[in-house]
C-alpha atoms as a PDB file:
ATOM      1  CA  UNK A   1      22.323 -33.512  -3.448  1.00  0.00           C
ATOM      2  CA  UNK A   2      23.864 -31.400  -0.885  1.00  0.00           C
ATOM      3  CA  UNK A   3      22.321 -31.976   2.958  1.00  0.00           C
ATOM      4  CA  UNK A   4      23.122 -29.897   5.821  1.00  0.00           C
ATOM      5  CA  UNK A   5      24.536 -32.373   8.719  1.00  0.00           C
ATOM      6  CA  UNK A   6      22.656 -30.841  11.635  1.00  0.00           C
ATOM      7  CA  UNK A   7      19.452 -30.016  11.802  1.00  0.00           C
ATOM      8  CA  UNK A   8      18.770 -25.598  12.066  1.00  0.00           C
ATOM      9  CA  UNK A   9      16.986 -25.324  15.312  1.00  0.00           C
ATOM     10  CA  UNK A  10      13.397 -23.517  15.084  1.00  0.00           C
ATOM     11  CA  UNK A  11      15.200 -20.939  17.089  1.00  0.00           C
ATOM     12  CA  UNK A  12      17.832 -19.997  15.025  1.00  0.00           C
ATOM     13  CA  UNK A  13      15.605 -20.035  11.945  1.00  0.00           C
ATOM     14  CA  UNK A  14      13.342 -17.812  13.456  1.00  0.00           C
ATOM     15  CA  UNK A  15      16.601 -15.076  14.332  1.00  0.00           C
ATOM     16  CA  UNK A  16      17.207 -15.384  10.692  1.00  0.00           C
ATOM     17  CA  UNK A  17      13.598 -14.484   9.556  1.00  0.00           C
ATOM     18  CA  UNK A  18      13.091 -11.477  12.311  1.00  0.00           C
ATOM     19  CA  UNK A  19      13.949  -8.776   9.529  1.00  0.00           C
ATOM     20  CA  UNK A  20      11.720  -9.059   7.483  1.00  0.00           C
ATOM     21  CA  UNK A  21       8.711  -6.270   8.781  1.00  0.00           C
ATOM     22  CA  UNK A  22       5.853  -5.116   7.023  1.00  0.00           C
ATOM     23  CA  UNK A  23       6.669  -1.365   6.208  1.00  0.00           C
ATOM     24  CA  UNK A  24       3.744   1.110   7.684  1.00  0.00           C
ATOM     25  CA  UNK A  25       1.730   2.555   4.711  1.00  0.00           C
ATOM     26  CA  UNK A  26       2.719   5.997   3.007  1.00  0.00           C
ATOM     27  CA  UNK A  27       0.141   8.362   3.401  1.00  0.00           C
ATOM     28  CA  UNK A  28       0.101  11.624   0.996  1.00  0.00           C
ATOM     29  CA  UNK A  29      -1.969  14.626   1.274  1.00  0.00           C
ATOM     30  CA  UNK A  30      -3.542  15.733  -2.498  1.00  0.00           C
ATOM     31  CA  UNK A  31      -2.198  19.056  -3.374  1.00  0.00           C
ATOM     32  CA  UNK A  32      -5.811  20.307  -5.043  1.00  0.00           C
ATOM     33  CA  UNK A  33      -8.348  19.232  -2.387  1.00  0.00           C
ATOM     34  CA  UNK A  34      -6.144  18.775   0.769  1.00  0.00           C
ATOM     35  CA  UNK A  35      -7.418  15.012   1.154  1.00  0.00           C
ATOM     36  CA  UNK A  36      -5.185  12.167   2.340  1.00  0.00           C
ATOM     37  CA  UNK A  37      -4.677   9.265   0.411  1.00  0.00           C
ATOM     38  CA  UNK A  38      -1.992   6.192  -0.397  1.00  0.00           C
ATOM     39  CA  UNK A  39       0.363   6.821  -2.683  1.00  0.00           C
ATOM     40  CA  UNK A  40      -0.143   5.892  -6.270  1.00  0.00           C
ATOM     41  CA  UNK A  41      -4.320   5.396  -5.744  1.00  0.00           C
ATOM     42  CA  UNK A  42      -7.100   7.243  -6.992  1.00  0.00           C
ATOM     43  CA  UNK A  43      -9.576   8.227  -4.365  1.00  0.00           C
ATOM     44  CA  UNK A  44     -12.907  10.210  -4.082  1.00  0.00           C
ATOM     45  CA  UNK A  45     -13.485  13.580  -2.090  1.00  0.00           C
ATOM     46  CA  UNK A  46     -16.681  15.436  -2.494  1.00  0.00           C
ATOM     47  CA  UNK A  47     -18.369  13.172  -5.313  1.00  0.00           C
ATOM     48  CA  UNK A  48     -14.966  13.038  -7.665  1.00  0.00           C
ATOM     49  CA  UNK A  49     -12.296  10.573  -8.322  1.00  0.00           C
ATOM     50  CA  UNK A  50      -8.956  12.451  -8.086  1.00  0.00           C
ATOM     51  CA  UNK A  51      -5.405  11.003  -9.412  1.00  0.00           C
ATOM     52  CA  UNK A  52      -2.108  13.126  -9.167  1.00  0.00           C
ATOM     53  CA  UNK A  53      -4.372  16.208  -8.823  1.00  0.00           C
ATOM     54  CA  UNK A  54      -6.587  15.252 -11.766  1.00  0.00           C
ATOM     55  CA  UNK A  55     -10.624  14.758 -11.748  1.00  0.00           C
ATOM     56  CA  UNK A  56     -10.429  11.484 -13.330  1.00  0.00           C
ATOM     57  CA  UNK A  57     -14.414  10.804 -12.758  1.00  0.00           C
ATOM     58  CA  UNK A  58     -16.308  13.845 -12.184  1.00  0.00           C
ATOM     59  CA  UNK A  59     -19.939  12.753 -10.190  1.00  0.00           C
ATOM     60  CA  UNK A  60     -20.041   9.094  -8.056  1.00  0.00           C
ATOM     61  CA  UNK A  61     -23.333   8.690 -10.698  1.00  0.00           C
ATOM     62  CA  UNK A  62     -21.120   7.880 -13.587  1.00  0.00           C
ATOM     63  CA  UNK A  63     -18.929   5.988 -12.052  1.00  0.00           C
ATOM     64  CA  UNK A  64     -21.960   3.302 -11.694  1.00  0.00           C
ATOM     65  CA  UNK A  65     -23.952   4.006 -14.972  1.00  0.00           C
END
């Protein structure tokens, strides 16, 4: 099995690793109701689920019945 001869300092590990970031969130404004949201997520604006413009659930009551 293959062995590296000197050890990799925490240091230079580390420089190796810095560029990896975690990318900010999209945000995306719904074209019917004006509401911000993440990208590809269903979300709820005055008692309805909305996805890509669409009432997917129409009251918050059915959504728990």
């Amino acid at each position: 099995m293959a062995h590296p001869k000197r050890k990799i300092s925490k240091t230079r590990r580390d420089k190796r690793r810095t560029h990896y970031k975690a990318a900010p969130s999209q945000i995306a404004v719904d074209t019917t109701t004006g509401e911000a949201h993440l990208y590809h997520r269903a979300h709820w604006h005055e008692g309805k689920l909305y996805y890509k413009g669409k009432v997917l659930i129409d009251s918050a009551e059915e959504a728990t019945a």
